[in-house]
Protein backbone atom coordinates (compact mmCIF):
# COMPACT_ATOMS: atom_id res chain seq x y z
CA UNK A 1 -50.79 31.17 14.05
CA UNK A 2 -48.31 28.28 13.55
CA UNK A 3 -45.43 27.66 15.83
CA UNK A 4 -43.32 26.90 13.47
CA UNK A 5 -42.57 28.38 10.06
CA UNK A 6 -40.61 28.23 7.52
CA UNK A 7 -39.07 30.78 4.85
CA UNK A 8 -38.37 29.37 1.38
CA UNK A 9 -36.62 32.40 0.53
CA UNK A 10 -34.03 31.96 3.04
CA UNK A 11 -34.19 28.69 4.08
CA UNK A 12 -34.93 29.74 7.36
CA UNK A 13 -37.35 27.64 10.38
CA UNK A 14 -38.93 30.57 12.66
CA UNK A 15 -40.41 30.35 15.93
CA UNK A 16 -43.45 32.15 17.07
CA UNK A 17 -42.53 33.89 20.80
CA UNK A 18 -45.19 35.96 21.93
CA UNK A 19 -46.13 37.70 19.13
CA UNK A 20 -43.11 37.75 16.86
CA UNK A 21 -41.31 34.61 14.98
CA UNK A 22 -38.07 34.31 15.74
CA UNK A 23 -35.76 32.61 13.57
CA UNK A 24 -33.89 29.14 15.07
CA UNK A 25 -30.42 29.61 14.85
CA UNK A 26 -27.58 27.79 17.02
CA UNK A 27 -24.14 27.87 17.07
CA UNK A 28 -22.04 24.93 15.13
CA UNK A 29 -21.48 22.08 17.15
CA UNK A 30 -18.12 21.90 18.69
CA UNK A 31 -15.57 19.11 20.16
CA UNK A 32 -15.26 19.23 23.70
CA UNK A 33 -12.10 19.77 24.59
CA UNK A 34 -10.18 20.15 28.52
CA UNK A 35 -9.23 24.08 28.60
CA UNK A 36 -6.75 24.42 31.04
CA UNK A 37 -5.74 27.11 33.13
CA UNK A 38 -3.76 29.47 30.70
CA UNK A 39 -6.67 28.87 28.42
CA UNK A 40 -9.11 29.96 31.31
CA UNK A 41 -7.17 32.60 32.02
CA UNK A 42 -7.01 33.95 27.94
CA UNK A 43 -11.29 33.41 27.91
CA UNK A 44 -11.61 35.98 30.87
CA UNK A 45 -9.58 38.81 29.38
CA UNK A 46 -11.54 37.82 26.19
CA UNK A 47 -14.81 38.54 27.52
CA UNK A 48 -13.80 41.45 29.88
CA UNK A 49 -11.18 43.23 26.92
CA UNK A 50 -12.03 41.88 23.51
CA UNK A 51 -15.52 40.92 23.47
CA UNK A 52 -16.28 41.19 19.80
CA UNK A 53 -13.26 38.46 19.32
CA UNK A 54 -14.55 36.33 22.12
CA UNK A 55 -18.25 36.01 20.64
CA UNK A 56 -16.77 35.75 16.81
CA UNK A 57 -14.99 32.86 18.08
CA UNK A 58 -17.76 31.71 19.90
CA UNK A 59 -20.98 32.11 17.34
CA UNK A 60 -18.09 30.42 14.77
CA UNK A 61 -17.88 27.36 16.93
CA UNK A 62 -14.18 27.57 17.50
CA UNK A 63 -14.00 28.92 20.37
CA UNK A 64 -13.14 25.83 22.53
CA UNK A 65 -10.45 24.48 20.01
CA UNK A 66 -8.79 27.87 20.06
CA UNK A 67 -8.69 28.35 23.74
CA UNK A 68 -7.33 24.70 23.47
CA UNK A 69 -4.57 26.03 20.97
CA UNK A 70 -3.71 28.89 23.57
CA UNK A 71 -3.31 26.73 26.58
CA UNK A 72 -0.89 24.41 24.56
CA UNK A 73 1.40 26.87 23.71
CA UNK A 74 1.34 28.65 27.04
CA UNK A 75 2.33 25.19 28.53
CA UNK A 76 4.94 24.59 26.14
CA UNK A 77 6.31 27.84 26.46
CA UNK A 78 6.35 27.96 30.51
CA UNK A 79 8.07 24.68 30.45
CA UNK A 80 11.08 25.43 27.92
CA UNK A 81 11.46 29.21 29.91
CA UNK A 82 11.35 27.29 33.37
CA UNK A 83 14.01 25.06 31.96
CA UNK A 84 16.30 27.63 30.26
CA UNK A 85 16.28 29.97 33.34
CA UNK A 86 17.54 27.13 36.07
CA UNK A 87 19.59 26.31 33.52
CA UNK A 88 21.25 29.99 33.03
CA UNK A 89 20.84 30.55 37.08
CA UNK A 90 22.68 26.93 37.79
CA UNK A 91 19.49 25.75 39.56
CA UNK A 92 20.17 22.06 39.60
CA UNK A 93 19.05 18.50 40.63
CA UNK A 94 22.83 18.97 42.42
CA UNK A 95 21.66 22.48 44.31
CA UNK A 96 18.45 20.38 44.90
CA UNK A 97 20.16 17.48 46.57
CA UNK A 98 22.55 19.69 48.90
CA UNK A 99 20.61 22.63 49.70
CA UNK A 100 16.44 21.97 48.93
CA UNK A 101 15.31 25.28 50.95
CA UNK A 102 17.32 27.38 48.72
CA UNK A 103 16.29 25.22 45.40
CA UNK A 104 12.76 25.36 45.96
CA UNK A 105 13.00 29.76 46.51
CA UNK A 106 14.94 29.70 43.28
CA UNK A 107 12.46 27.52 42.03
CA UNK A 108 9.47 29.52 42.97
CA UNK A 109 10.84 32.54 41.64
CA UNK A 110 11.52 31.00 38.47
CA UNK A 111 8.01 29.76 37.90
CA UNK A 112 6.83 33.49 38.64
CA UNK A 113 8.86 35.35 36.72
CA UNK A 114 7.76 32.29 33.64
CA UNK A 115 4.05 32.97 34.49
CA UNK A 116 4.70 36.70 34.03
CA UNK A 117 6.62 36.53 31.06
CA UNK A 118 3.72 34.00 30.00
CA UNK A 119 1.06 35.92 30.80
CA UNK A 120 2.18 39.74 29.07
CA UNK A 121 3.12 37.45 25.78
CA UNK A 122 0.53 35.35 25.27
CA UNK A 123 -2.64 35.54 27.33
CA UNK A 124 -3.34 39.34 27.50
CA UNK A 125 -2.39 40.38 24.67
């Protein structure tokens, strides 16, 4: 038996495995791209919660350049919320300057309350 055949009718190469031919598929080639960490974060609830989406995505190839979309707009979104709420909550470079204890715990609970709101909008959902 060959290794290799192929199916005119399809247009299909198969593989011989054991007894059986398999045919030779792969997924389309895609661009590397960085995924950062809300993109990360948006591929594990994928595979754990919506894992017919997740392997759509990734037998389409597009995976990595949607995780890549996700991660942009989580960023862009955390930093325009971190900046409206000191804003609104009069956390400024001033505060910063006179008091930097009290500017950094306003700070931190800022960026906590962002990631939340972040991560119930956008990444698990």
């Amino acid at each position: 038996m060959d290794k290799y055949i192929f199916d005119e009718s399809n247009g299909l190469w198969y593989e011989l495995i054991d007894d059986y031919y398999f045919p030779c598929l792969t997924a389309p080639a895609e661009a590397e791209q960085a995924v950062g960490i809300w993109g990360q974060r948006h591929r594990r609830y994928l595979k754990e919660y919506r894992l017919a989406l997740y392997d759509a995505l990734l037998l389409s190839g597009k995976l990595n350049s949607y995780l890549t979309e996700v991660d942009r707009q989580a960023r862009e979104m955390f930093f325009q919320l971190v900046e409206q709420m000191a804003e609104r909550e009069s956390v400024t470079e001033q505060l910063k300057a006179e008091n930097q204890i009290e500017w950094v715990r306003r700070m931190n609970s800022i960026r906590v309350r962002t990631e939340e709101i972040i991560d119930t909008e956008l990444i698990y959902h």
